[in-house]
PDB file of N, CA and C in Angstrom:
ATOM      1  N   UNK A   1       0.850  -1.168   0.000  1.00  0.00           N
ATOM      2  CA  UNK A   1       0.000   0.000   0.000  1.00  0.00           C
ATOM      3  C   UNK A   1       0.896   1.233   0.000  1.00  0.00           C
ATOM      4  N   UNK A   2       0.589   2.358  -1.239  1.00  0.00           N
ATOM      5  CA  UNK A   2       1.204   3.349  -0.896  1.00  0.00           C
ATOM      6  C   UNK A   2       0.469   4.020  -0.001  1.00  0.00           C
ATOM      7  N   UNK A   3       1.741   4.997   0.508  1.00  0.00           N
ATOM      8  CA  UNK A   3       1.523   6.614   0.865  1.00  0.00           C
ATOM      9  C   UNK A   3       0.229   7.185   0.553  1.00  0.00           C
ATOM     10  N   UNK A   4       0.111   7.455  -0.313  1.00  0.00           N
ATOM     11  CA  UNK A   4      -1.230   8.161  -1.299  1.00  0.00           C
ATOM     12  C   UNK A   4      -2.513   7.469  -1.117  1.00  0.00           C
ATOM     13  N   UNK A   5      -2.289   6.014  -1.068  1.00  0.00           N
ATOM     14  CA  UNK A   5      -3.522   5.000  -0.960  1.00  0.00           C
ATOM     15  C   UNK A   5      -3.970   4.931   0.902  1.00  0.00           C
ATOM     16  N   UNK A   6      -3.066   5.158   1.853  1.00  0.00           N
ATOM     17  CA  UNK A   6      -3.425   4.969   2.820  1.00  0.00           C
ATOM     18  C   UNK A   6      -3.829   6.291   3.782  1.00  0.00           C
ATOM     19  N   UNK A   7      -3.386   6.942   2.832  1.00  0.00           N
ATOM     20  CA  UNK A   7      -4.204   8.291   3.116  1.00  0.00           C
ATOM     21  C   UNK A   7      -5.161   8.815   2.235  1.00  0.00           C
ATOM     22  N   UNK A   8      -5.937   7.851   1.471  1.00  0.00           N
ATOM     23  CA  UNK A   8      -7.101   8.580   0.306  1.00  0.00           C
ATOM     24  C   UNK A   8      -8.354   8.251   1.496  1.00  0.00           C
ATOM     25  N   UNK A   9      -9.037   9.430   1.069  1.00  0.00           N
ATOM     26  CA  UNK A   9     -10.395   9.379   2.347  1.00  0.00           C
ATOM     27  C   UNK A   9     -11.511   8.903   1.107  1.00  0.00           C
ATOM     28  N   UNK A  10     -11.137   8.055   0.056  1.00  0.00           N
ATOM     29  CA  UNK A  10     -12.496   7.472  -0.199  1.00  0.00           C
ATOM     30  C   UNK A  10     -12.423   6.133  -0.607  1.00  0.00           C
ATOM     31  N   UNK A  11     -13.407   5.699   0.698  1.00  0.00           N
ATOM     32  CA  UNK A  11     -13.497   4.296   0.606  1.00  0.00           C
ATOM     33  C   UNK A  11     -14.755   3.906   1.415  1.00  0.00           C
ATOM     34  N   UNK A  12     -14.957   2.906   0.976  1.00  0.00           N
ATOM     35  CA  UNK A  12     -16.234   2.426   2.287  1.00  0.00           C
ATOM     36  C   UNK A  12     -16.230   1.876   3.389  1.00  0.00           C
ATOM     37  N   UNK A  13     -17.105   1.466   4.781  1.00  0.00           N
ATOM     38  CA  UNK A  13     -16.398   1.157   5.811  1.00  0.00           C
ATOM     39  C   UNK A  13     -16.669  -0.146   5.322  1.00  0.00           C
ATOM     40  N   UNK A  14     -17.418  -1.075   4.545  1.00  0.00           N
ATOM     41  CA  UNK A  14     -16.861  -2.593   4.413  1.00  0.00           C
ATOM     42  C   UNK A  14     -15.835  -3.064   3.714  1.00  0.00           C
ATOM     43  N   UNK A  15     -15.150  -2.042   3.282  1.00  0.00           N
ATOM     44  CA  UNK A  15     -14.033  -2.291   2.602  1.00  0.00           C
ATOM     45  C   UNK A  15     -12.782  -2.791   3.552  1.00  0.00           C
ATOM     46  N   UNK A  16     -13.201  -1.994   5.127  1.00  0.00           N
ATOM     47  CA  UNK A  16     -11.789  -1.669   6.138  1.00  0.00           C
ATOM     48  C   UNK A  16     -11.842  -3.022   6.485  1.00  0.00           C
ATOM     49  N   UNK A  17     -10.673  -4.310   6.559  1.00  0.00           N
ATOM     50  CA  UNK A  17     -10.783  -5.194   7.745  1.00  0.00           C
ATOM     51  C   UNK A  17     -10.924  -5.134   8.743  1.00  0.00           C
ATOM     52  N   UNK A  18     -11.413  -5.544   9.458  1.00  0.00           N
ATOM     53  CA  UNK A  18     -11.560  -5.560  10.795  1.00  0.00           C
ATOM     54  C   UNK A  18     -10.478  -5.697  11.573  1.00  0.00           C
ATOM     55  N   UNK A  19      -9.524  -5.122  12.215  1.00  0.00           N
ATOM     56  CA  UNK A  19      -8.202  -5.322  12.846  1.00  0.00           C
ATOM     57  C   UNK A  19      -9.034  -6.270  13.969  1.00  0.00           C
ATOM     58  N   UNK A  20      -7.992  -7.456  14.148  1.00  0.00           N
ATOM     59  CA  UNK A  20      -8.179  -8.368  15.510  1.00  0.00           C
ATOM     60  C   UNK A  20      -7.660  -8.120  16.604  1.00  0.00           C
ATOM     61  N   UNK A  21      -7.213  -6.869  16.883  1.00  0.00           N
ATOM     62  CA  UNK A  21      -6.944  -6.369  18.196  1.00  0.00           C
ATOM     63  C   UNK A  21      -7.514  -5.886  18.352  1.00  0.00           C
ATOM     64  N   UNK A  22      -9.251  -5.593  17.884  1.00  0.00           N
ATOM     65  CA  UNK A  22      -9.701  -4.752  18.346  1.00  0.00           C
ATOM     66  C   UNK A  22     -10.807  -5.835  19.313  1.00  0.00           C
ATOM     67  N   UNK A  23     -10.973  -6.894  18.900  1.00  0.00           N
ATOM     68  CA  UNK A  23     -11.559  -8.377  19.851  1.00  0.00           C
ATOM     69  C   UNK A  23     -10.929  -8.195  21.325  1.00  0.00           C
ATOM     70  N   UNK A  24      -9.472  -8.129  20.939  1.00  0.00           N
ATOM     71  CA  UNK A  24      -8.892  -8.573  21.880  1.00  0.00           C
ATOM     72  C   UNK A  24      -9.113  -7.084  23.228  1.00  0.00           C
ATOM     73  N   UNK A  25      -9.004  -6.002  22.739  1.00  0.00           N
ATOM     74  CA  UNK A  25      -9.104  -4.691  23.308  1.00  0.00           C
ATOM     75  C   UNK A  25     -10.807  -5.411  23.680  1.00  0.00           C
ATOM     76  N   UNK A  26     -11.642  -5.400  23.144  1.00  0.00           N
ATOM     77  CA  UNK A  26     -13.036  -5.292  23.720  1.00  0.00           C
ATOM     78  C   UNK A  26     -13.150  -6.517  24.631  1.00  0.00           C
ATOM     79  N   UNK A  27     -12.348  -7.391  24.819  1.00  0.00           N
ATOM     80  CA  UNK A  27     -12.815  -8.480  25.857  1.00  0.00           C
ATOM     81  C   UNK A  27     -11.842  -8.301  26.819  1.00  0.00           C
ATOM     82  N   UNK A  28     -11.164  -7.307  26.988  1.00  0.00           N
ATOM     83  CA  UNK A  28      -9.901  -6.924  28.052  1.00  0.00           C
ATOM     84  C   UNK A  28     -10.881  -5.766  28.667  1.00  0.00           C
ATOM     85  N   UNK A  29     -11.550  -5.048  28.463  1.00  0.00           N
ATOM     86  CA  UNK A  29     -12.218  -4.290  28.315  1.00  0.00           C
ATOM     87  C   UNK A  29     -13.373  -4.979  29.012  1.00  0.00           C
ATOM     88  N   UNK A  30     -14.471  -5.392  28.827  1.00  0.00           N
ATOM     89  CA  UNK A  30     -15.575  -6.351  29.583  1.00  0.00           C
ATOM     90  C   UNK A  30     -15.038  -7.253  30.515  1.00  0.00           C
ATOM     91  N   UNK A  31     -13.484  -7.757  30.519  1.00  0.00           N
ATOM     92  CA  UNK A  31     -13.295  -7.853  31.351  1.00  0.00           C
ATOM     93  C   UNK A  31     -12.506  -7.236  32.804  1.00  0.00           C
ATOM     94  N   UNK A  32     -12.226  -6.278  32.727  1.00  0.00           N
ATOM     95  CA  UNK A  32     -11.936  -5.261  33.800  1.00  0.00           C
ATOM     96  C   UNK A  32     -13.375  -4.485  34.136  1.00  0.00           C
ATOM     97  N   UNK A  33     -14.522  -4.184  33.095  1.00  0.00           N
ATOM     98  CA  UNK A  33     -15.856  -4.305  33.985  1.00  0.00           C
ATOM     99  C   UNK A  33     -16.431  -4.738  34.785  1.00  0.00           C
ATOM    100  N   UNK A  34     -16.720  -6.410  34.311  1.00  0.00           N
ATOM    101  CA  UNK A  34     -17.330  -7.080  35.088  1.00  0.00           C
ATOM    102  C   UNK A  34     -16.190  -7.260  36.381  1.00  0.00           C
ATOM    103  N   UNK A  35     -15.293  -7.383  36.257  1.00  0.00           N
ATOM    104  CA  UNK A  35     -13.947  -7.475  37.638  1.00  0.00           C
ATOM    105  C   UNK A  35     -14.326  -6.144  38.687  1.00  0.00           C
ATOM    106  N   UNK A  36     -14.287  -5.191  38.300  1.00  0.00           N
ATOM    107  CA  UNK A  36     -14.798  -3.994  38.810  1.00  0.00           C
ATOM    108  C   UNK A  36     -16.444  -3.693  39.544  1.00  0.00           C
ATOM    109  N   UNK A  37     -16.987  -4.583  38.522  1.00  0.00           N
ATOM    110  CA  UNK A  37     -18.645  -4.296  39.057  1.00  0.00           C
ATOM    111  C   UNK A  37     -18.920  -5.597  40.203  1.00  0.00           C
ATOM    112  N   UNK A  38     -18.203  -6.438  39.799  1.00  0.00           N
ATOM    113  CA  UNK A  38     -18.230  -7.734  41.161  1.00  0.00           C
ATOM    114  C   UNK A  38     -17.283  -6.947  42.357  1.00  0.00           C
ATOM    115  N   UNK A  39     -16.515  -6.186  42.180  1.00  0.00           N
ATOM    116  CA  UNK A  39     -15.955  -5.805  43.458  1.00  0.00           C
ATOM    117  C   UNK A  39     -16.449  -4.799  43.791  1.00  0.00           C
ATOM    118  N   UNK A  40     -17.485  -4.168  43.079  1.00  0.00           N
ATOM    119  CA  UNK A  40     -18.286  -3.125  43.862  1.00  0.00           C
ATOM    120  C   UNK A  40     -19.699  -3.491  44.451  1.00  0.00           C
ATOM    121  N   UNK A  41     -20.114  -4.965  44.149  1.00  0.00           N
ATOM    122  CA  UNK A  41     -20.937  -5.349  44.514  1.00  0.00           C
ATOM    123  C   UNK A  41     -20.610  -6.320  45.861  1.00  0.00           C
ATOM    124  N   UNK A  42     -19.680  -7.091  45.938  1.00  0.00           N
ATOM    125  CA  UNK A  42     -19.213  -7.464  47.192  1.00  0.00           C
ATOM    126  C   UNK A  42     -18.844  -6.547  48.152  1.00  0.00           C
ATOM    127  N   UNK A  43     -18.826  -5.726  47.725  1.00  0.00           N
ATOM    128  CA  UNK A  43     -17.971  -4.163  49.161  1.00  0.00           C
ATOM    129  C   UNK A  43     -19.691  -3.794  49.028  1.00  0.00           C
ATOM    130  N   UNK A  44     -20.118  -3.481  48.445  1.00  0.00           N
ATOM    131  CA  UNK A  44     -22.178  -3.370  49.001  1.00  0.00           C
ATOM    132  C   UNK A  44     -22.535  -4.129  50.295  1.00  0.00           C
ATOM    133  N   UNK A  45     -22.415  -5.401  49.196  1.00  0.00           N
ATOM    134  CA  UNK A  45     -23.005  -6.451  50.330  1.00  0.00           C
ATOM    135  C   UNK A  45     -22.995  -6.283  52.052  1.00  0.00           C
ATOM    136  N   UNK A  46     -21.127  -6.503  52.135  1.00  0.00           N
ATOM    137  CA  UNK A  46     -20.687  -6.439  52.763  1.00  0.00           C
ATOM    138  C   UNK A  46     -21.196  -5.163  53.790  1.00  0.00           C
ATOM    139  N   UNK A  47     -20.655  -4.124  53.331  1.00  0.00           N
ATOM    140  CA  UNK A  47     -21.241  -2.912  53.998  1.00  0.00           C
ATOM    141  C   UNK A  47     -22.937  -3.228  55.022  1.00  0.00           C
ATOM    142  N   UNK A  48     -23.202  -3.365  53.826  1.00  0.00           N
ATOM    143  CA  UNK A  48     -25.021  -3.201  54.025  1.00  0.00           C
ATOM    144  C   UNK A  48     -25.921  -4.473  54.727  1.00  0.00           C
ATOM    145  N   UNK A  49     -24.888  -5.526  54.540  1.00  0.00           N
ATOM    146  CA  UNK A  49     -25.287  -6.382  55.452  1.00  0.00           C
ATOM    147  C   UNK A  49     -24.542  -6.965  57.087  1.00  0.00           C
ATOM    148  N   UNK A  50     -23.442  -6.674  57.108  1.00  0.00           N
ATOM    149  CA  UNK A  50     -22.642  -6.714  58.216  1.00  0.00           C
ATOM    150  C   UNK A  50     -22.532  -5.359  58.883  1.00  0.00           C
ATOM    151  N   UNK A  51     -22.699  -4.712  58.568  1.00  0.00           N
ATOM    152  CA  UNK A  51     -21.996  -3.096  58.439  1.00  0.00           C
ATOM    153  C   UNK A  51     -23.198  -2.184  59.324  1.00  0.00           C
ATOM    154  N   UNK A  52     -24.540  -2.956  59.176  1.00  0.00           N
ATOM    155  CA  UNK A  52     -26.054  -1.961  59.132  1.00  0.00           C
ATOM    156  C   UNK A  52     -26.152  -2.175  60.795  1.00  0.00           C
ATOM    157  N   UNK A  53     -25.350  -2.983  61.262  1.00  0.00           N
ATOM    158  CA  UNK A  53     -25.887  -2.644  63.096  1.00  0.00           C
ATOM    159  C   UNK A  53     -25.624  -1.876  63.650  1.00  0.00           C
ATOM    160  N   UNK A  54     -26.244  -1.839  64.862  1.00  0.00           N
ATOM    161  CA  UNK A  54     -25.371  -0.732  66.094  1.00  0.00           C
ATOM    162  C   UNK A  54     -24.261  -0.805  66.166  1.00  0.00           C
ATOM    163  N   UNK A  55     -23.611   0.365  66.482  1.00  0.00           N
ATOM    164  CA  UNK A  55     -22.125   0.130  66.362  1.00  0.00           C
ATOM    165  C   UNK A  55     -21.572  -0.048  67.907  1.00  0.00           C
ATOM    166  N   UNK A  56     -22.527  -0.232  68.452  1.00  0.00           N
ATOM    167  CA  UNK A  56     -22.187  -1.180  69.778  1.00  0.00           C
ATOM    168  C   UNK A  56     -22.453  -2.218  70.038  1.00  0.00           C
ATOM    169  N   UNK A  57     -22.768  -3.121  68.853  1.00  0.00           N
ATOM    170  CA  UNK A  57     -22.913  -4.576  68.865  1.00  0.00           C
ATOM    171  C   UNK A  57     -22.068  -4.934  67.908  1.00  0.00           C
ATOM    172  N   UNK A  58     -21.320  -4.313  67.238  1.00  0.00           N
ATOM    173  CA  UNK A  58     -20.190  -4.536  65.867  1.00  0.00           C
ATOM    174  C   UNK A  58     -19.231  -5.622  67.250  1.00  0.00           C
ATOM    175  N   UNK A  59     -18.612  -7.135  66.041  1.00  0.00           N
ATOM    176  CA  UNK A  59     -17.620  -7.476  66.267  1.00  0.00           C
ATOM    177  C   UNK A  59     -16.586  -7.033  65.668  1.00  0.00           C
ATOM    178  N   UNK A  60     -15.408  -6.921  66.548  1.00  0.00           N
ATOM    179  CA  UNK A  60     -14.021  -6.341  66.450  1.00  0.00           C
ATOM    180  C   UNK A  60     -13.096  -7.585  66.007  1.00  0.00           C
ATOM    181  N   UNK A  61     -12.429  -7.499  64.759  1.00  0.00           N
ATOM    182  CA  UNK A  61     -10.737  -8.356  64.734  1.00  0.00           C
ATOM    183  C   UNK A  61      -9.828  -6.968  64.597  1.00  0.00           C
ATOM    184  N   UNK A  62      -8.808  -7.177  65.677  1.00  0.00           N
ATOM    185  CA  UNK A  62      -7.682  -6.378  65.022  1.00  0.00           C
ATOM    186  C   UNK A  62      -8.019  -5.382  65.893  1.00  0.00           C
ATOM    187  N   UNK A  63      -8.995  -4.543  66.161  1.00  0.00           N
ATOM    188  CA  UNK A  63      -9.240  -3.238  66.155  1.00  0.00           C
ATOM    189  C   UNK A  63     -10.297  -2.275  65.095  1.00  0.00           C
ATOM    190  N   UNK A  64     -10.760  -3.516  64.227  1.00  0.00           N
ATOM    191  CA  UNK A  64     -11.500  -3.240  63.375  1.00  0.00           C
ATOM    192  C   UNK A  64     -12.986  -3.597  63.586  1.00  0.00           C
ATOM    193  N   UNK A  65     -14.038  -3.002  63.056  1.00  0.00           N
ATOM    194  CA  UNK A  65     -15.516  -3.587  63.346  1.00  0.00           C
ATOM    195  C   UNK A  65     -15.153  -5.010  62.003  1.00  0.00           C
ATOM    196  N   UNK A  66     -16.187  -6.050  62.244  1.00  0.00           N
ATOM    197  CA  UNK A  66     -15.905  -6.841  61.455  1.00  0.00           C
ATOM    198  C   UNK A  66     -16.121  -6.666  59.818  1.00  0.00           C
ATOM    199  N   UNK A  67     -17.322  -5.942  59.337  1.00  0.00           N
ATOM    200  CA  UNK A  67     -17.584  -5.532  57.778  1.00  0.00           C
ATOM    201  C   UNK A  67     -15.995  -4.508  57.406  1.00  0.00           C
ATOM    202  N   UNK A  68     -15.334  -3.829  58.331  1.00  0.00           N
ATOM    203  CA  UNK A  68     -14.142  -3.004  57.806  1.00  0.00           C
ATOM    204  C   UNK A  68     -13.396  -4.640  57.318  1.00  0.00           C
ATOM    205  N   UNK A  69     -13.052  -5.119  58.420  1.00  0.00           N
ATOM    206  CA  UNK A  69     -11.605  -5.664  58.406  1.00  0.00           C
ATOM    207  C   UNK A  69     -12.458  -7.068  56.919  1.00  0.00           C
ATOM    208  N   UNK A  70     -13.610  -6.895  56.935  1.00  0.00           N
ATOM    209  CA  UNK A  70     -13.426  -7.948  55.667  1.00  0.00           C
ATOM    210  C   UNK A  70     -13.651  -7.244  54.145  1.00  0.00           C
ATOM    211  N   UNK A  71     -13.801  -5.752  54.057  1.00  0.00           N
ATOM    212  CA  UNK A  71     -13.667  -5.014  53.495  1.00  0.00           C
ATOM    213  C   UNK A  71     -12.074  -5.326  52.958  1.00  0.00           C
ATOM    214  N   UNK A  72     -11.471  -4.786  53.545  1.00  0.00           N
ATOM    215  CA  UNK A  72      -9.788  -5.033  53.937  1.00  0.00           C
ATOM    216  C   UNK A  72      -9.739  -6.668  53.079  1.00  0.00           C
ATOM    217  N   UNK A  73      -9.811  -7.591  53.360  1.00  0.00           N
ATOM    218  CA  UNK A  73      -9.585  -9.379  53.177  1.00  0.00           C
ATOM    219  C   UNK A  73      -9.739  -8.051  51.606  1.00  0.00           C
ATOM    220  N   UNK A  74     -11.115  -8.231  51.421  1.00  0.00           N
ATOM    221  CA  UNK A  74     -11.808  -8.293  49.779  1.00  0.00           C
ATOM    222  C   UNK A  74     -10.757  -7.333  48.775  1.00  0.00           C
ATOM    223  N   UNK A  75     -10.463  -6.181  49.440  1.00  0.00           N
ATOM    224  CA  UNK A  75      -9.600  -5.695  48.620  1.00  0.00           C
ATOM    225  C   UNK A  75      -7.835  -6.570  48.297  1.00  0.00           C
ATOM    226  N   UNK A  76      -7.961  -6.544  49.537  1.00  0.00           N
ATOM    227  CA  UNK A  76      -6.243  -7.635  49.221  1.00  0.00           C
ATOM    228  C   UNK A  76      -6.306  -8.668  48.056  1.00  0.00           C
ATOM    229  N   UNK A  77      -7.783  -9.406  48.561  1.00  0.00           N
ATOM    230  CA  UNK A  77      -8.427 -10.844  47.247  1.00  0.00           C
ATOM    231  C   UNK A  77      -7.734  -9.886  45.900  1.00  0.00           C
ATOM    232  N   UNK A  78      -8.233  -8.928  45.806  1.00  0.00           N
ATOM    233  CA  UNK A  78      -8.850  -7.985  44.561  1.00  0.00           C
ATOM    234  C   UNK A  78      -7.486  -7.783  43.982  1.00  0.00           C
ATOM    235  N   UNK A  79      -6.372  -6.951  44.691  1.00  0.00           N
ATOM    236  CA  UNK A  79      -5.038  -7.237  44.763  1.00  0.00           C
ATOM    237  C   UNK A  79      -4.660  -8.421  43.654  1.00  0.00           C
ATOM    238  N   UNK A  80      -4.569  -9.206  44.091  1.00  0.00           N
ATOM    239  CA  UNK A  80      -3.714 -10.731  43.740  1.00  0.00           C
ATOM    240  C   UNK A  80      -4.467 -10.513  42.471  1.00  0.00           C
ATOM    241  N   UNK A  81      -6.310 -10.744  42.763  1.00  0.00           N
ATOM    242  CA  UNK A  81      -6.802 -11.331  41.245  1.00  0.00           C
ATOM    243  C   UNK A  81      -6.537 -10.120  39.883  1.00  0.00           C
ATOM    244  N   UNK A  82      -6.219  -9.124  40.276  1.00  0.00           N
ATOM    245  CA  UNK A  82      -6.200  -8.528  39.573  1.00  0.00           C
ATOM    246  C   UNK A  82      -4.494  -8.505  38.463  1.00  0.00           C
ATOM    247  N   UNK A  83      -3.537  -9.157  39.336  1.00  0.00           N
ATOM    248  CA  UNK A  83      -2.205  -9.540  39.459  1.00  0.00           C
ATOM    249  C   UNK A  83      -2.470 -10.470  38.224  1.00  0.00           C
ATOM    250  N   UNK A  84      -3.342 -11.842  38.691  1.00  0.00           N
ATOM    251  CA  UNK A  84      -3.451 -12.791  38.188  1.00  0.00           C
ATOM    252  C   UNK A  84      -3.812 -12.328  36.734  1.00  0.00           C
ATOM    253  N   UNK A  85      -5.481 -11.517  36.970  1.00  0.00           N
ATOM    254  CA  UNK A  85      -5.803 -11.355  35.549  1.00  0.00           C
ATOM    255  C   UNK A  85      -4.936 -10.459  34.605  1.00  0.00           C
ATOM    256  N   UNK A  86      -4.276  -9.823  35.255  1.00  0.00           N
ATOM    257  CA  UNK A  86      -2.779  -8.852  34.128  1.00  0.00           C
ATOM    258  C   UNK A  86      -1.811 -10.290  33.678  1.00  0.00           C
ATOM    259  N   UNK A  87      -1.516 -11.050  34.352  1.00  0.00           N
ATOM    260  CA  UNK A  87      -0.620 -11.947  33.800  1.00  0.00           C
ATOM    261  C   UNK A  87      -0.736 -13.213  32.960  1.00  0.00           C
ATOM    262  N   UNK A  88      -2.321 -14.056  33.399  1.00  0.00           N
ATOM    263  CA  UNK A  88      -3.199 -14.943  32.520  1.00  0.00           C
ATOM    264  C   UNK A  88      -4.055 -14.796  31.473  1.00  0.00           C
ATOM    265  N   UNK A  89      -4.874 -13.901  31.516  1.00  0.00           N
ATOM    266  CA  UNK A  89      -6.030 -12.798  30.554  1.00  0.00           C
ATOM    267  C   UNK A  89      -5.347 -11.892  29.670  1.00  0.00           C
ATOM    268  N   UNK A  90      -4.811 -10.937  29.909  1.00  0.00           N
ATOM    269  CA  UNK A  90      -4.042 -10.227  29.361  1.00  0.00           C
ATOM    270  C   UNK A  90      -3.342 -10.133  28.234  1.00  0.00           C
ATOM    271  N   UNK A  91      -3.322  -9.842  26.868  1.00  0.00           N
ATOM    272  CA  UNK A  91      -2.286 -10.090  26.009  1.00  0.00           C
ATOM    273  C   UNK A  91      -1.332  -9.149  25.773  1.00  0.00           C
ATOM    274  N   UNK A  92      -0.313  -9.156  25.210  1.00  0.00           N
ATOM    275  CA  UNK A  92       1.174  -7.735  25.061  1.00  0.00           C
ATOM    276  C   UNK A  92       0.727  -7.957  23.628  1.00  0.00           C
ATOM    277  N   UNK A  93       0.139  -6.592  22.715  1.00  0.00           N
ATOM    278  CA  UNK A  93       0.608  -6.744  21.507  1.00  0.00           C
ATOM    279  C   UNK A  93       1.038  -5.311  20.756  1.00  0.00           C
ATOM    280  N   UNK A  94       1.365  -4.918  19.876  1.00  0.00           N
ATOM    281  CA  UNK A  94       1.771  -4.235  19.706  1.00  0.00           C
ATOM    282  C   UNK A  94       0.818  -3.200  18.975  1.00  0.00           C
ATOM    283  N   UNK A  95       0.472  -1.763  18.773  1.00  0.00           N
ATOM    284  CA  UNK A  95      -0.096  -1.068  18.679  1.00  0.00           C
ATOM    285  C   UNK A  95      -0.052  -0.642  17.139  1.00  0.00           C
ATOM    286  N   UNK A  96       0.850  -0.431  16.455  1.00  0.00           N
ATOM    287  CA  UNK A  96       1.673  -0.075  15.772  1.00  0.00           C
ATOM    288  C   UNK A  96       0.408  -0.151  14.512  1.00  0.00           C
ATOM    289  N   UNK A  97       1.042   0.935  13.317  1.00  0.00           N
ATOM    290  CA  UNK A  97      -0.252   1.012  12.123  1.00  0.00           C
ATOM    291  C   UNK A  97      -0.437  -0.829  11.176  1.00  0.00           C
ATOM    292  N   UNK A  98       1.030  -1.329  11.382  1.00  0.00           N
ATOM    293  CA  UNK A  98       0.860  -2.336  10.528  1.00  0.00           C
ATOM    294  C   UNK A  98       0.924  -3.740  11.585  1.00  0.00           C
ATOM    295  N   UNK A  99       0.630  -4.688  11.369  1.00  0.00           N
ATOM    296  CA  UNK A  99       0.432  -5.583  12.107  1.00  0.00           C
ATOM    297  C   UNK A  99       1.534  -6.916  11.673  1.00  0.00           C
TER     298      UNK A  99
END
């Protein structure tokens, strides 16, 4: 492809291939959503169901009421899996115009 050809603005969009990094971008993508929306839904839970008593009937570990300190666990979980999913899920590819 020249110069001239890859910069002419007339063409149609079924003409363009479909680059396959762009699969790969959209399911890296849905998946740091759904990773995100499950850890905002377990820190809910948590909150709203451990969290909703008197705070003079809260059990303590640590120094903590118990919904904090498992607040705390969930983020550490979140930590690692998130470790995990950068290193298993994840692909390295290169950005670049030509493939």
């Amino acid at each position: 492809m020249t110069k001239e050809e890859y910069n002419d603005r007339n063409y149609k969009f079924e003409d363009i291939p479909e680059d396959p990094r762009f699969k790969t971008c959209k399911k890296e993508a849905l998946t740091v959503i759904g990773f995100w929306s499950l850890f905002v839904a377990l820190t809910l839970i948590i909150m709203y169901t451990i969290g909703v008593q008197d705070p003079m009937e809260y059990t303590y570990i640590c120094g903590l009421p118990l919904w904090f300190f498992l607040v705390c666990l969930l983020i550490l979980g979140c930590i690692g899996a998130v470790f995990f999913i950068v290193k298993r899920v994840f692909q390295d590819f290169s950005l670049d115009d030509e493939l």
